[in-house]
N, C-alpha and C. Protein backbone atom coordinates (compact mmCIF):
# COMPACT_ATOMS: atom_id res chain seq x y z
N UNK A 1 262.92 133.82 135.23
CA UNK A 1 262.37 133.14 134.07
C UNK A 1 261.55 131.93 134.47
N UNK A 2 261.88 131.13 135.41
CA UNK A 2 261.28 129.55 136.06
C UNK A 2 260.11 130.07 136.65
N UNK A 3 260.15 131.11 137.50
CA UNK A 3 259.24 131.32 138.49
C UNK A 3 257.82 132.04 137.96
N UNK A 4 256.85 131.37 138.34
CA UNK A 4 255.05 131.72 137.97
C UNK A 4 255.25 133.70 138.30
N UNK A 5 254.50 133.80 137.14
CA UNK A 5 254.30 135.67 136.67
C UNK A 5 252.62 135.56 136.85
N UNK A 6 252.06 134.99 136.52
CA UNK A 6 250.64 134.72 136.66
C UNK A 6 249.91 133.74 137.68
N UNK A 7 248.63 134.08 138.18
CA UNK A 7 247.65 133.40 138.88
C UNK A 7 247.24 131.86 138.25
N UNK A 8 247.99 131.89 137.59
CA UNK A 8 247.58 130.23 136.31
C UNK A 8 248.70 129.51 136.57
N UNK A 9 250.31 130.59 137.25
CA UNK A 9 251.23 129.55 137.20
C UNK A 9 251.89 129.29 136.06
N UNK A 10 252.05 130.34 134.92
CA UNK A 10 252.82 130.53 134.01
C UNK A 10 254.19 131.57 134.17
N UNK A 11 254.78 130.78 133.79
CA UNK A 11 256.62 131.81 133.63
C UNK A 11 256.35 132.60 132.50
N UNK A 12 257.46 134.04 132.83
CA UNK A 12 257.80 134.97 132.01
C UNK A 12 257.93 134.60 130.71
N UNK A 13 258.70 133.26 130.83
CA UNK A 13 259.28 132.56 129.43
C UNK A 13 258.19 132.31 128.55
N UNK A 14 256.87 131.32 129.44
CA UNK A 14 256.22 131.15 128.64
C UNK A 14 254.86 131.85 128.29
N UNK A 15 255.03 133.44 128.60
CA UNK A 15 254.07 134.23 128.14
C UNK A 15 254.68 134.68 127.24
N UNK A 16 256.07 135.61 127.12
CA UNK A 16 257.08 135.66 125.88
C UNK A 16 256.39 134.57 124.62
N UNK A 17 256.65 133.48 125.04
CA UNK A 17 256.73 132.33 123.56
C UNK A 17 255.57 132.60 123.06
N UNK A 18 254.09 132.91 123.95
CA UNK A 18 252.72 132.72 123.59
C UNK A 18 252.81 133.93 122.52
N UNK A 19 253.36 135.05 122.76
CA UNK A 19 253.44 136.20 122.23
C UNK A 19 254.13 135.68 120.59
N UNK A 20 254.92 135.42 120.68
CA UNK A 20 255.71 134.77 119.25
C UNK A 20 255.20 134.24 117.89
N UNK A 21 255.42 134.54 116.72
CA UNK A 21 254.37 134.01 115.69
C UNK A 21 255.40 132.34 115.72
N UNK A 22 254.52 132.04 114.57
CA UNK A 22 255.08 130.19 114.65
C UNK A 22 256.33 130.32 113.74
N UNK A 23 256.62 131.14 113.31
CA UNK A 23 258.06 130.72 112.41
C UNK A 23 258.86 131.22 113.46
N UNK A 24 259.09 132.47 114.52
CA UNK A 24 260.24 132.95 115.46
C UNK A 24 260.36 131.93 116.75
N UNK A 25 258.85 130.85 116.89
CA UNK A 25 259.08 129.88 118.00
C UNK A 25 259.66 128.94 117.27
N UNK A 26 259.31 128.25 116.09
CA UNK A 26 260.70 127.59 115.53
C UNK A 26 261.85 127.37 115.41
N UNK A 27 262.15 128.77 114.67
CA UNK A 27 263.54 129.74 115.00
C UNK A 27 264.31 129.52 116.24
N UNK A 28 263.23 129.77 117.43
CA UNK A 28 263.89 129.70 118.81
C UNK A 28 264.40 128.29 119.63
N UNK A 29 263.19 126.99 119.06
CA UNK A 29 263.38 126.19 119.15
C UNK A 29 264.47 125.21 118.59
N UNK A 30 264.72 125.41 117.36
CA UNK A 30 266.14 125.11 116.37
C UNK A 30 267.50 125.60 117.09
N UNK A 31 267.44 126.82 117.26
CA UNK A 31 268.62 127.36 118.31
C UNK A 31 269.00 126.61 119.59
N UNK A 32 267.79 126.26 120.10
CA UNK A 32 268.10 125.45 121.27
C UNK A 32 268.64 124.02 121.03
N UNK A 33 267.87 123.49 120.05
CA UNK A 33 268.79 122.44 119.90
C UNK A 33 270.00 121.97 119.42
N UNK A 34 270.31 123.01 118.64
CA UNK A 34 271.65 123.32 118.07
C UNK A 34 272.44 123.39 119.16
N UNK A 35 271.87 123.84 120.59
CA UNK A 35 272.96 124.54 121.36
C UNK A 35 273.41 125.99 121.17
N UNK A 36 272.71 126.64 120.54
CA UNK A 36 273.44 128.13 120.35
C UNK A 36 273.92 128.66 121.60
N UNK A 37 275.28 129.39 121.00
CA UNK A 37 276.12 129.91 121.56
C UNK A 37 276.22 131.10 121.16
N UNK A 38 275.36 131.98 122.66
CA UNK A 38 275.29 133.28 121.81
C UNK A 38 277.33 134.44 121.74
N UNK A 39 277.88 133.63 122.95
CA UNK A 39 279.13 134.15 122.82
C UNK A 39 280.29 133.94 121.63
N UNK A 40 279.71 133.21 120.97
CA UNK A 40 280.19 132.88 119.55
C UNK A 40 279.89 133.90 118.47
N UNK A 41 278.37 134.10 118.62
CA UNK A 41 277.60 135.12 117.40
C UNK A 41 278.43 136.76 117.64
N UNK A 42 278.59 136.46 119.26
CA UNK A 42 279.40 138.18 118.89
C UNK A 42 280.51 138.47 118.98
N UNK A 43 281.76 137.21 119.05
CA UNK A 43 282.73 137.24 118.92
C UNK A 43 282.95 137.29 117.16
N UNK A 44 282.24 136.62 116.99
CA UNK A 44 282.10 136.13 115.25
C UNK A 44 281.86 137.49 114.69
N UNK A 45 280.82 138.37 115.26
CA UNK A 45 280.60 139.14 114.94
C UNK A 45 281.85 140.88 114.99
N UNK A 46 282.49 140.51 116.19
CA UNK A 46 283.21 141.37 116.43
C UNK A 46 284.55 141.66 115.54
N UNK A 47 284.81 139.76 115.27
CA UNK A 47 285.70 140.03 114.25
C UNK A 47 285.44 140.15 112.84
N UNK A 48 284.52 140.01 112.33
CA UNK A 48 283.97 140.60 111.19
C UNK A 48 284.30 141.53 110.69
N UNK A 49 283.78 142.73 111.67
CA UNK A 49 283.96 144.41 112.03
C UNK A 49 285.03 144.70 111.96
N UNK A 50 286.22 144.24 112.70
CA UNK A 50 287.68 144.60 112.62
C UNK A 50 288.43 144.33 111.73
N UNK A 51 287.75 142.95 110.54
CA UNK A 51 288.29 142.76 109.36
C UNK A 51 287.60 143.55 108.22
N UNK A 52 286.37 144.20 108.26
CA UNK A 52 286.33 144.97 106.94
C UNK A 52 286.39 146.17 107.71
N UNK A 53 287.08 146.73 108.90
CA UNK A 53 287.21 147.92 108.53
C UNK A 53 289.01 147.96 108.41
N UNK A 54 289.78 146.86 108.60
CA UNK A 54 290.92 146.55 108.50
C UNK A 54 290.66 147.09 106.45
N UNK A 55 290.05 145.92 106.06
CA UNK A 55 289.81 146.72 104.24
C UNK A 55 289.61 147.36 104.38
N UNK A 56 288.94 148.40 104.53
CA UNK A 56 288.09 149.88 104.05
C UNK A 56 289.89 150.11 104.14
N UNK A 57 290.53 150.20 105.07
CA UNK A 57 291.79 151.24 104.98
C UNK A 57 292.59 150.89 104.02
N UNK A 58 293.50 149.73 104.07
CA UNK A 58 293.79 149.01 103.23
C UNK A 58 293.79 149.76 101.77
N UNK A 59 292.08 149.53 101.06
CA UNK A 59 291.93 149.87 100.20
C UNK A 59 292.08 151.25 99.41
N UNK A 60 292.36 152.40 100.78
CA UNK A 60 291.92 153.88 100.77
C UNK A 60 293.69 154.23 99.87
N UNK A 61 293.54 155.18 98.93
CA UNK A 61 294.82 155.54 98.13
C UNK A 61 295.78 156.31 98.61
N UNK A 62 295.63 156.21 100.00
CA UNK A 62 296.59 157.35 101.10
C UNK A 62 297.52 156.58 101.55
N UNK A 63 299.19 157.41 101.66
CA UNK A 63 300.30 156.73 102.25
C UNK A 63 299.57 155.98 103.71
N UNK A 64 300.24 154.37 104.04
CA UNK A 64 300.52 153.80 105.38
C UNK A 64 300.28 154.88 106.32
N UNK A 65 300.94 155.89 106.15
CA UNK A 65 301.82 156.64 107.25
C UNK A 65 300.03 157.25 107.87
N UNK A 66 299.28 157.61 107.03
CA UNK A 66 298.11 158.36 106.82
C UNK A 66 296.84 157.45 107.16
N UNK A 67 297.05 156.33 106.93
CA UNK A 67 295.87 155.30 106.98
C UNK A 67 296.11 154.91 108.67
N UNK A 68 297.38 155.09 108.93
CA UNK A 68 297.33 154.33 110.92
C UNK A 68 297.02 155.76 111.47
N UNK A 69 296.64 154.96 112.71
CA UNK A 69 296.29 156.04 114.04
C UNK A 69 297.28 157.16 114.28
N UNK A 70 296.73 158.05 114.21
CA UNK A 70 297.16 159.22 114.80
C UNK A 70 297.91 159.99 113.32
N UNK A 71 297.24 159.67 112.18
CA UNK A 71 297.90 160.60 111.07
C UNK A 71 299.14 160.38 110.86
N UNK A 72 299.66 161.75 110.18
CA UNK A 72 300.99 162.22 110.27
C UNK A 72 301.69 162.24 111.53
N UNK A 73 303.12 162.18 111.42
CA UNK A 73 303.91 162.11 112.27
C UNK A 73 304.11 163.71 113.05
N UNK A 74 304.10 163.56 114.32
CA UNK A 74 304.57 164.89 114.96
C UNK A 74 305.72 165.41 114.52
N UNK A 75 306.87 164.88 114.34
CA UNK A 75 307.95 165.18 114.06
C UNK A 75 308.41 165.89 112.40
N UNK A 76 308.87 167.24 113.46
CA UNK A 76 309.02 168.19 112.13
C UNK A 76 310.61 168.46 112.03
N UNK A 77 310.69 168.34 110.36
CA UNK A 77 311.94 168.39 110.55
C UNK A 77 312.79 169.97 110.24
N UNK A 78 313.92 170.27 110.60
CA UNK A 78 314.23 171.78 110.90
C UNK A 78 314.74 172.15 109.42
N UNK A 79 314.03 173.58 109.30
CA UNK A 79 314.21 173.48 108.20
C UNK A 79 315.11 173.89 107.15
N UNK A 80 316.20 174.46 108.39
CA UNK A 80 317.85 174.39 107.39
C UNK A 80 318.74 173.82 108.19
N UNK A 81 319.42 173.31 108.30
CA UNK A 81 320.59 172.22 108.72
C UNK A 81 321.50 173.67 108.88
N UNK A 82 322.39 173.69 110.40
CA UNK A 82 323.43 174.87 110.13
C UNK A 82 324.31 174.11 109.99
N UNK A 83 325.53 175.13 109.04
CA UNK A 83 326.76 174.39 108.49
C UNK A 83 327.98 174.21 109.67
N UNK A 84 328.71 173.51 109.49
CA UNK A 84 329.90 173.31 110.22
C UNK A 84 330.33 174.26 110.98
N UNK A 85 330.59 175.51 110.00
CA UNK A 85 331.18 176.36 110.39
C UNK A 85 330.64 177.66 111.72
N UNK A 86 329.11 177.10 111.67
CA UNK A 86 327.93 177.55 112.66
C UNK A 86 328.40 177.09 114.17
N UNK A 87 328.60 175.35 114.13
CA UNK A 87 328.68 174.70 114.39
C UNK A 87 329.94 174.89 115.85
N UNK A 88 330.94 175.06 114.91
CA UNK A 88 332.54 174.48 115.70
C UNK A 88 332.54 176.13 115.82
């Protein structure tokens, strides 16, 4: 980014900016002084995502059991019980 791209002795950076209309070099300039933190925007962002898709389920009219991972339960249950007398 520092280092001359051109015979004039211009950086990458500042052929990028030349390229830029005047409201996105603004934009870019405001950010900088703010300090932006772009590891913020996508942490911020990440949890966003995990909270409305946390709602979407939430909201859906299907048992708990149905809304978590992995569905229904594997476990089937047998479907006559033998009596005692099977048994002993």
């Amino acid at each position: 980014m520092s280092e001359a791209v051109d015979n004039q002795g211009r950086t990458q950076r500042l052929l990028d900016r030349e390229q830029m209309d005047i409201e996105t070099q603004v934009a870019m300039e405001y950010l900088l002084w703010k300090k932006f933190d772009l590891n913020k925007l996508v942490s911020n962002t990440k949890n966003t995502k995990k909270a409305q898709n946390l709602k979407q389920k939430l909201q859906q009219k299907k048992p708990a059991s149905q809304r978590l991972k992995g569905g229904q339960s594997s476990y089937k249950a047998p479907q006559k019980l033998p009596s005692l007398k099977d048994l002993l």
